[in-house]
C-alpha atoms as a PDB file:
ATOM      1  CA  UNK A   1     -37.230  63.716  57.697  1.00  0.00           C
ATOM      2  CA  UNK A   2     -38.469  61.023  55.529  1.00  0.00           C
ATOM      3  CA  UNK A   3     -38.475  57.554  56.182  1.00  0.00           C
ATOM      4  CA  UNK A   4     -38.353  54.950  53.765  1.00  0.00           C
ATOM      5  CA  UNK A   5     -38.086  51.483  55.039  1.00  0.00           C
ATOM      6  CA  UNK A   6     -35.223  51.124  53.083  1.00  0.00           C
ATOM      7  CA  UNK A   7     -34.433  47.298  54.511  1.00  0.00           C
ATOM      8  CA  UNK A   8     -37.938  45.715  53.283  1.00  0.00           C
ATOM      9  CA  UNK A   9     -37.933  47.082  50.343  1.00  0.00           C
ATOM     10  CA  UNK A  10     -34.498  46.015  49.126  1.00  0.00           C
ATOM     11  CA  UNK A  11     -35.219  42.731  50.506  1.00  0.00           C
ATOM     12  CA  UNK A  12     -38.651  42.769  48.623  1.00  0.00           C
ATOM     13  CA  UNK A  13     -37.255  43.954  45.515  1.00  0.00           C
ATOM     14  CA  UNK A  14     -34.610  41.247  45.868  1.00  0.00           C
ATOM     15  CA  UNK A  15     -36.924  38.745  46.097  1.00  0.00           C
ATOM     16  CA  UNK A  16     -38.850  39.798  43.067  1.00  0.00           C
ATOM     17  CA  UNK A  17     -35.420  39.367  41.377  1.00  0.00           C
ATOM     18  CA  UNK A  18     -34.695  36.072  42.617  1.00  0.00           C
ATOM     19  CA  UNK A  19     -38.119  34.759  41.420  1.00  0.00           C
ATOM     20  CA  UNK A  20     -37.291  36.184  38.291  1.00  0.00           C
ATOM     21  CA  UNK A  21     -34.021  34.125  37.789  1.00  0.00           C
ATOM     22  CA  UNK A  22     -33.750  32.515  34.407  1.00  0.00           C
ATOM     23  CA  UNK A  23     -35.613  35.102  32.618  1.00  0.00           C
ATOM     24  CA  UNK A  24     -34.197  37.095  29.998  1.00  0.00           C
ATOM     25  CA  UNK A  25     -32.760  40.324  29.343  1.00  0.00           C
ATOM     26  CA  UNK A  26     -34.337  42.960  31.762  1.00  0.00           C
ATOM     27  CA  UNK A  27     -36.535  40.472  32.879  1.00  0.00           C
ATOM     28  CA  UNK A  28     -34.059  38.901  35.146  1.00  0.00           C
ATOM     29  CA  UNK A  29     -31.742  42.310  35.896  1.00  0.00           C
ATOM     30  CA  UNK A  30     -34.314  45.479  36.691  1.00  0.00           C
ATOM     31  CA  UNK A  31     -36.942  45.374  39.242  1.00  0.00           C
ATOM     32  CA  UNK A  32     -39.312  47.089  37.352  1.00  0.00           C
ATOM     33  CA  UNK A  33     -39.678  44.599  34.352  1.00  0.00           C
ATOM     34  CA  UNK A  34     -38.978  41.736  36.737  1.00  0.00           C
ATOM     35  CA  UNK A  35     -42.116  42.575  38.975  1.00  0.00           C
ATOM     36  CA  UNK A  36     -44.107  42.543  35.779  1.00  0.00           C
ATOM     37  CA  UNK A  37     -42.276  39.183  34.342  1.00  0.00           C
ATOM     38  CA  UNK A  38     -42.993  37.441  37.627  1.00  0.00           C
ATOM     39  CA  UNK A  39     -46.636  38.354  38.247  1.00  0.00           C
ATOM     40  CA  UNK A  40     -47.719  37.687  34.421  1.00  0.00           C
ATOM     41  CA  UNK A  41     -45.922  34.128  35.483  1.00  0.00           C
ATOM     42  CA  UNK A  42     -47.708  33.156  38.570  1.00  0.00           C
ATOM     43  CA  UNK A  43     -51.118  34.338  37.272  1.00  0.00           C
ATOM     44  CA  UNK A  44     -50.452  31.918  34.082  1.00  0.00           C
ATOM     45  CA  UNK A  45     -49.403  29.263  36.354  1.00  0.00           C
ATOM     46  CA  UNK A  46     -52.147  29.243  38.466  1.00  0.00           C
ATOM     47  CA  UNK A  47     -54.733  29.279  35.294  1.00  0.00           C
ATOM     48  CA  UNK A  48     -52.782  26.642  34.043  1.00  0.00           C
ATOM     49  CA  UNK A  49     -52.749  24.131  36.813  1.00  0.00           C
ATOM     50  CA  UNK A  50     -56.440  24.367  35.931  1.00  0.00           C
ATOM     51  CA  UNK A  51     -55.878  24.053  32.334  1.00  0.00           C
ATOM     52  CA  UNK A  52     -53.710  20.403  33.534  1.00  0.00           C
ATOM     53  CA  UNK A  53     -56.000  18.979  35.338  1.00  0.00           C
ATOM     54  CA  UNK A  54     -59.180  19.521  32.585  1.00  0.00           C
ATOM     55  CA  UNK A  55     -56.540  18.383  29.536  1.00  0.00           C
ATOM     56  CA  UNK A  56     -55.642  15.281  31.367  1.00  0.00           C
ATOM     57  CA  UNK A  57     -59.237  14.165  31.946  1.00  0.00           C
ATOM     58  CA  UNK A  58     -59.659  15.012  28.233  1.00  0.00           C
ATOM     59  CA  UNK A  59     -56.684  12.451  27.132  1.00  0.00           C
ATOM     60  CA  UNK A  60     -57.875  10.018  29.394  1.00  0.00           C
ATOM     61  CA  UNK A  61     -61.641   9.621  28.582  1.00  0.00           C
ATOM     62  CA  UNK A  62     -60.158   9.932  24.620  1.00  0.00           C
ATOM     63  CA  UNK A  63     -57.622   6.644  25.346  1.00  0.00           C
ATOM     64  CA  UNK A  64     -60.864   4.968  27.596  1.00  0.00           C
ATOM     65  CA  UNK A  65     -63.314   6.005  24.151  1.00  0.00           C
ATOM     66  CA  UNK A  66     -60.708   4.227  21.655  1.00  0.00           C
ATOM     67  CA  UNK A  67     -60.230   0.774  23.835  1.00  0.00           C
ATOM     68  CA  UNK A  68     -63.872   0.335  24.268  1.00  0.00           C
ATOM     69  CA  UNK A  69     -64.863   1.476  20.535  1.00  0.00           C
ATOM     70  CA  UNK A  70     -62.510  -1.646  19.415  1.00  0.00           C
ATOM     71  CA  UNK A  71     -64.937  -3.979  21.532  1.00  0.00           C
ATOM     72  CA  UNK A  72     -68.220  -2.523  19.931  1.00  0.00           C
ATOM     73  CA  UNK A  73     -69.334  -0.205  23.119  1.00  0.00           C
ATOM     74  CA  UNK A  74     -68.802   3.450  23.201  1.00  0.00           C
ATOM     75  CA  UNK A  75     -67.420   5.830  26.295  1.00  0.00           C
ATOM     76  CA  UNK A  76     -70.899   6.679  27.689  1.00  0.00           C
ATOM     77  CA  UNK A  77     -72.446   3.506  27.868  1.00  0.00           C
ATOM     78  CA  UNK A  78     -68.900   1.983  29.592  1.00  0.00           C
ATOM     79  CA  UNK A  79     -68.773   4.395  31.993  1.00  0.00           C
ATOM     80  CA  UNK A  80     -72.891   4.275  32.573  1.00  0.00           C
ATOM     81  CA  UNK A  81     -72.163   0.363  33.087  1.00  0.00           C
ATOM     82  CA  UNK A  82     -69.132   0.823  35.217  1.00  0.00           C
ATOM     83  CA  UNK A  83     -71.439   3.092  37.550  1.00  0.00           C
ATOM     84  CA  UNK A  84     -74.017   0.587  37.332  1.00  0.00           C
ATOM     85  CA  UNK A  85     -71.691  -2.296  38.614  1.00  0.00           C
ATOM     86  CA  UNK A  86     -70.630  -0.164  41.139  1.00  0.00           C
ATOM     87  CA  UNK A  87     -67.096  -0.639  39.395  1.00  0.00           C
ATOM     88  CA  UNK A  88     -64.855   2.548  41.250  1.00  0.00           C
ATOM     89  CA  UNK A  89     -62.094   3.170  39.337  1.00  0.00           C
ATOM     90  CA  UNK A  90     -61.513   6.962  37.922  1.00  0.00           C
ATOM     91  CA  UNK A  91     -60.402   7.710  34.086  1.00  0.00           C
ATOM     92  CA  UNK A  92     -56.951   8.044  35.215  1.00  0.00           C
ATOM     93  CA  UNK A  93     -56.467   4.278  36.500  1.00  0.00           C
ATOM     94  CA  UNK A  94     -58.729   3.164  33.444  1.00  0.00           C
ATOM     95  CA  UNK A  95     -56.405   4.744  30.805  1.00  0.00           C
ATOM     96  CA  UNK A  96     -53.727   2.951  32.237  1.00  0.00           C
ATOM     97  CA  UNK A  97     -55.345   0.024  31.918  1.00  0.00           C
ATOM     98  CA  UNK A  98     -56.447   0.207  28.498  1.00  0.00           C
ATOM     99  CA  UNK A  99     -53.412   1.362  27.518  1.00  0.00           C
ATOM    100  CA  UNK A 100     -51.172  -1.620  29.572  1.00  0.00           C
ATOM    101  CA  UNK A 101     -53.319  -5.052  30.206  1.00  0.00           C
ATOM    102  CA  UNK A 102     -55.537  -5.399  27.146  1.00  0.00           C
ATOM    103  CA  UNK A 103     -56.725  -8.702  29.325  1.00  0.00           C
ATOM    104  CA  UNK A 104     -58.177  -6.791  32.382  1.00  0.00           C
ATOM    105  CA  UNK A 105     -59.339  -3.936  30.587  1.00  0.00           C
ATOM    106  CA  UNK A 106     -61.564  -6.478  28.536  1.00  0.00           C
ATOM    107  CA  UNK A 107     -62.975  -8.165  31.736  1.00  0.00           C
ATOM    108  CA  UNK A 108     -64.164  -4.582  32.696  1.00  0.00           C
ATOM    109  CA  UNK A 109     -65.688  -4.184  29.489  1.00  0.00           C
ATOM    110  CA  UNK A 110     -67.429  -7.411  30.289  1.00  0.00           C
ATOM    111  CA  UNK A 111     -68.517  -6.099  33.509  1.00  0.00           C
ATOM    112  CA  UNK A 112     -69.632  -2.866  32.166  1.00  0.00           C
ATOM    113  CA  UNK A 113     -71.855  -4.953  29.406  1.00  0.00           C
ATOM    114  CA  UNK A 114     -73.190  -7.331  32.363  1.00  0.00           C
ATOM    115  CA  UNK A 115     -74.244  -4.380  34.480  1.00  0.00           C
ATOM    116  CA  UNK A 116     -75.975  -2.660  31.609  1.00  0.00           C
ATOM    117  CA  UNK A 117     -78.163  -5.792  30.489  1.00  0.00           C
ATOM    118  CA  UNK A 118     -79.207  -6.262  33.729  1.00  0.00           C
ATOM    119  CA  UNK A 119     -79.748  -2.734  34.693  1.00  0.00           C
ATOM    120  CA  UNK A 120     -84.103  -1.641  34.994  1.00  0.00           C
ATOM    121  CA  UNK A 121     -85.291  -0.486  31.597  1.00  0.00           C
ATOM    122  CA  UNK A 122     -82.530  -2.166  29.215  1.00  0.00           C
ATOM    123  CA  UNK A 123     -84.992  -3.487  27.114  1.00  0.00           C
ATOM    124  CA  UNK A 124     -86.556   0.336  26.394  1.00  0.00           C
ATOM    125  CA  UNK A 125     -83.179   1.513  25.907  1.00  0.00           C
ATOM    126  CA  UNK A 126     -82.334  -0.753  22.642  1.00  0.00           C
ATOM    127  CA  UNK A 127     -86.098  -0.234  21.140  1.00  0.00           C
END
């Protein structure tokens, strides 16, 4: 006689189908097309959690380039005089400031500038 587990699978096909809620068409309603719906989803969700994290960095250091390109300084050498100063704050809190308190982000600026004047080897940088 053949056996064929008959419980798990209906309860694994039934999850497949509740996962695939909200889809449309045969998507949502036939196991088959649902399984395939639901496992093209998660794969793209998972690459795009990535994808999130690396576009969000991107935004930020573009909003960090733009405030300190209106005080004459450019992203590379802020952030090179940030590290210098030992200033830890990450792109994401930076951004916000920039964006919000035009007052502190300019005293960072000033910090940044400090750090790379006084920083070994300033003078062979600008020649």
């Amino acid at each position: 006689m053949r056996v064929t587990n008959s419980p798990a699978s209906r309860k694994r096909r039934g999850r497949m189908l509740t996962a695939a809620k909200g889809y449309r068409l045969k998507r949502s309603k036939l196991y088959r097309y649902a399984s395939d719906a639901v496992d093209h989803g998660r794969v793209y969700a998972y690459r795009d959690r990535r994808t999130k994290k690396r576009n969000y960095r991107y935004l930020w250091q573009i909003r960090i380039n733009a405030a300190v390109r209106e005080v004459g300084l450019t992203y590379s050498r802020f952030m090179e005089g940030l590290k210098a100063a030992n200033v830890a704050l990450d792109r994401k809190i930076l951004s916000d400031i920039a964006a919000t308190d035009a007052a502190a982000f300019s005293e960072l600026v000033n910090v940044a500038k400090a750090a790379l004047k006084a920083k070994p080897g300033a003078a062979l940088a600008k020649a």
